[in-house]
N, C-alpha and C. Protein backbone atom coordinates (compact mmCIF):
# COMPACT_ATOMS: atom_id res chain seq x y z
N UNK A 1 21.64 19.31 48.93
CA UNK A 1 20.90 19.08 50.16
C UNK A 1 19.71 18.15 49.92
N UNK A 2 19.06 18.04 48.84
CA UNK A 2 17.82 16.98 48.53
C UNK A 2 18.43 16.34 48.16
N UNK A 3 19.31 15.57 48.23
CA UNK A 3 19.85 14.05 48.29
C UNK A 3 20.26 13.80 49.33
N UNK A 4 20.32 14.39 50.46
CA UNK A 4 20.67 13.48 52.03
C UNK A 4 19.70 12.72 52.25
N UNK A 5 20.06 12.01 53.37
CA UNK A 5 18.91 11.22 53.68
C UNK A 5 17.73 11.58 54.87
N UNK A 6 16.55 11.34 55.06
CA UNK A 6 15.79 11.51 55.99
C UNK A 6 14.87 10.24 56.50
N UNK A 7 13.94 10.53 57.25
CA UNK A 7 13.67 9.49 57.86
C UNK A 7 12.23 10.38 57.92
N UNK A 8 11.38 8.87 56.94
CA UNK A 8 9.96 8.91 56.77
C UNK A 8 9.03 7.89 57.42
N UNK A 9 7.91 8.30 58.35
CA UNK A 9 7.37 7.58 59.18
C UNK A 9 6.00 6.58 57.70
N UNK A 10 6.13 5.39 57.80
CA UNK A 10 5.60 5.14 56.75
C UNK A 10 4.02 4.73 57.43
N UNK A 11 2.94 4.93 56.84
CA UNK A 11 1.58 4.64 57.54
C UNK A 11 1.89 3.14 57.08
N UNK A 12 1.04 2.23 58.57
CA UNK A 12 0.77 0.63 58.15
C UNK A 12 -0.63 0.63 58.43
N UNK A 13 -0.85 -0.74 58.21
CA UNK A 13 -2.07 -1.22 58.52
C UNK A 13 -2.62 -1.43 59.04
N UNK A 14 -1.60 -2.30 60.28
CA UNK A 14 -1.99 -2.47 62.03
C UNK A 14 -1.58 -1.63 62.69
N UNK A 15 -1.42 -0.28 62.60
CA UNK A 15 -1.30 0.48 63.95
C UNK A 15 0.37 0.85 63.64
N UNK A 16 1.15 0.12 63.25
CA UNK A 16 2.26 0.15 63.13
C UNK A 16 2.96 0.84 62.07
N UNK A 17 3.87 1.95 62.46
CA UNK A 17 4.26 2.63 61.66
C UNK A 17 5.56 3.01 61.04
N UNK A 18 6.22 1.69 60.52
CA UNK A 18 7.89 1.91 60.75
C UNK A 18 8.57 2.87 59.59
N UNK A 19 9.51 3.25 60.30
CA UNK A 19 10.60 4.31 59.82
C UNK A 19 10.99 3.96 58.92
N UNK A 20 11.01 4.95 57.68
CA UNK A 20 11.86 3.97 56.45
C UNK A 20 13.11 5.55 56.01
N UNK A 21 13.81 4.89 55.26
CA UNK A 21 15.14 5.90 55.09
C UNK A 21 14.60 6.28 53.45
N UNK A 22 14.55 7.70 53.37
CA UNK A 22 14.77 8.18 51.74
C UNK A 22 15.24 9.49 51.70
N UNK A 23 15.21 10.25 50.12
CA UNK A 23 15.76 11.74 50.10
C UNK A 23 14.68 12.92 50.24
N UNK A 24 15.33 13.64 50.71
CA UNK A 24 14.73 14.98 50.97
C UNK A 24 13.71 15.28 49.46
N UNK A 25 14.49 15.32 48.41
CA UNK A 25 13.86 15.09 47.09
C UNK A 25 12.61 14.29 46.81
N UNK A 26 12.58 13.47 47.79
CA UNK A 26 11.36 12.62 47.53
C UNK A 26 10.21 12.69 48.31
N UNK A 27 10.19 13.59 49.39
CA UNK A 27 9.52 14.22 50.41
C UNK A 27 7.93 14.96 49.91
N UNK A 28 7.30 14.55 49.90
CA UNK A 28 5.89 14.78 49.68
C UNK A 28 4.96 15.49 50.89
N UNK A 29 3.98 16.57 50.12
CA UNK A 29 3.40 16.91 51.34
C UNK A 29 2.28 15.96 52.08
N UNK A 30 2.30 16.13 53.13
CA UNK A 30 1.31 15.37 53.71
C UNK A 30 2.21 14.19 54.77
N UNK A 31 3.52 13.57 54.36
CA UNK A 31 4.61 12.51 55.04
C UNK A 31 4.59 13.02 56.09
N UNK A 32 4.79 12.33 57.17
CA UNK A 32 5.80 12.31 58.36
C UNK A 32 6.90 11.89 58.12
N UNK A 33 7.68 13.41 58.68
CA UNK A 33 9.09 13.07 58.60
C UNK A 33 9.53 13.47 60.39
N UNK A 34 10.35 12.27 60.74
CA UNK A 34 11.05 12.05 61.78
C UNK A 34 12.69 12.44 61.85
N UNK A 35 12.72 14.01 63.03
CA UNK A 35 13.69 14.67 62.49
C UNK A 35 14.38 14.31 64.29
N UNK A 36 15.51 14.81 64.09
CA UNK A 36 16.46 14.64 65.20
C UNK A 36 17.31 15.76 65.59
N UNK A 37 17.63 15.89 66.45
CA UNK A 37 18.84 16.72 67.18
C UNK A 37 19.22 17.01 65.98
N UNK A 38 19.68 18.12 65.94
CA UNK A 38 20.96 19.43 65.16
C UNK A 38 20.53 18.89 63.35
N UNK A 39 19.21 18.54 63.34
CA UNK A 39 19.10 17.88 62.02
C UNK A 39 18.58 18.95 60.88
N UNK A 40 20.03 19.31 59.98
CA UNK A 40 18.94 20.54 59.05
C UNK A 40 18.31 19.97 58.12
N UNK A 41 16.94 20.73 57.60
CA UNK A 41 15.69 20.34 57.10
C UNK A 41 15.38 21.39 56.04
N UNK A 42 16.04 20.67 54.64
CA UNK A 42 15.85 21.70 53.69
C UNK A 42 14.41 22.05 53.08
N UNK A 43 13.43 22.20 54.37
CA UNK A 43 12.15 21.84 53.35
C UNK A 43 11.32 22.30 54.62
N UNK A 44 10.01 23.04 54.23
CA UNK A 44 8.81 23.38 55.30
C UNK A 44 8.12 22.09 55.78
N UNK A 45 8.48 22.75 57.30
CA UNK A 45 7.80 21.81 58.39
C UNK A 45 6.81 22.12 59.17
N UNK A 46 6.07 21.10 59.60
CA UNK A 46 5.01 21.93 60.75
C UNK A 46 5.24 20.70 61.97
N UNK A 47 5.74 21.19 62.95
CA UNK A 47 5.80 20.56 64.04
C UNK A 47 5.07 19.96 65.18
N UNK A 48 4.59 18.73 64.92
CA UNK A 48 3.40 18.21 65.58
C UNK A 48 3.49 17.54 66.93
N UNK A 49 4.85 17.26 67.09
CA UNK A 49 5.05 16.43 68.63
C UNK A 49 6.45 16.66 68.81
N UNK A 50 6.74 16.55 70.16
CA UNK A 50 8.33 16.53 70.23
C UNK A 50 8.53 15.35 71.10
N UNK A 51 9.74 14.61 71.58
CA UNK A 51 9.87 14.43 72.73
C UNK A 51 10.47 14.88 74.00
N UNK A 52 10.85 16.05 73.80
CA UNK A 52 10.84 17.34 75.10
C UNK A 52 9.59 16.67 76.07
N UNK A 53 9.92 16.82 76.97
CA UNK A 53 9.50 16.11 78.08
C UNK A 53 7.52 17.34 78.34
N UNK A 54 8.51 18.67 78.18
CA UNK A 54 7.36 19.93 78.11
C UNK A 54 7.17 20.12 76.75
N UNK A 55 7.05 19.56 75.95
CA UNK A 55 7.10 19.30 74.66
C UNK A 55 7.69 20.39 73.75
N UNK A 56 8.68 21.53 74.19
CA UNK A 56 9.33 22.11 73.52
C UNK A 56 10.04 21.93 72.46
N UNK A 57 10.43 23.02 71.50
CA UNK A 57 10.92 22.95 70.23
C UNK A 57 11.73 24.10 70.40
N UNK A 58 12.95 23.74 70.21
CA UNK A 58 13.68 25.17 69.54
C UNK A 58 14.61 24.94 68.28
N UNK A 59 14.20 26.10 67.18
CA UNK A 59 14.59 26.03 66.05
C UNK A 59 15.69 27.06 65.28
N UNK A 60 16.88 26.71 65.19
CA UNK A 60 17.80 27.51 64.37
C UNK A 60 17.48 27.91 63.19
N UNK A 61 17.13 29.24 62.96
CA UNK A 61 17.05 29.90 61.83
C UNK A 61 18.21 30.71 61.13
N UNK A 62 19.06 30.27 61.41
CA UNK A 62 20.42 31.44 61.03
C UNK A 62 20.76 31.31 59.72
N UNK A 63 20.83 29.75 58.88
CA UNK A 63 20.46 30.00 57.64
C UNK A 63 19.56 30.69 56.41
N UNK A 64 18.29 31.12 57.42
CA UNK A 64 17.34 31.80 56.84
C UNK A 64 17.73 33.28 56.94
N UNK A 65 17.51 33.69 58.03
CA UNK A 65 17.83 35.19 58.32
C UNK A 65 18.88 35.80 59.21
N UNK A 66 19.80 34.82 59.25
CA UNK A 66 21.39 34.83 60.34
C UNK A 66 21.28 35.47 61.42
N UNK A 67 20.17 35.04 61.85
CA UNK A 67 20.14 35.45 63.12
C UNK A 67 20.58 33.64 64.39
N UNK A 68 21.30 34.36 65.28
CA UNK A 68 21.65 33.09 65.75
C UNK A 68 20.98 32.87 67.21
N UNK A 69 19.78 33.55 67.51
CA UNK A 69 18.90 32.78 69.01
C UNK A 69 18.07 32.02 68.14
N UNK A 70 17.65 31.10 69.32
CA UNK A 70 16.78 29.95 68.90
C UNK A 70 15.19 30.53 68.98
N UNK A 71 14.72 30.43 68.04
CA UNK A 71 13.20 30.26 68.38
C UNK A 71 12.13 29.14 68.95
């Protein structure tokens, strides 16, 4: 699973912040990582924005504790 790929928001200089592709393995604390629909995330997250319109999040935990409602 730390060799798939993810998608890291890279800080720039002007304001601009483009997406770059690397591994889960290489994931450092502190990155923005830009996650997507049905996207599993072998690694602790803290969820800072969504684009849910009401800015909702719901998260499958069934790998953790098999439970299958969403939180």
């Amino acid at each position: 699973m730390n060799e798939k790929t993810c998608s890291l928001i890279a800080r720039g200089k002007r304001g601009k912040e483009p997406v770059k592709s690397s591994t889960w393995a290489e994931v450092r604390a502190g990155q923005l990582v830009l996650l997507s629909k049905d996207e599993q995330v072998p690694a602790d997250v803290l969820i800072i924005s969504s684009s849910n319109p009401q800015g909702v999040v719901y998260v499958d935990t069934m790998a953790l504790d098999g439970e299958t409602n969403l939180k």
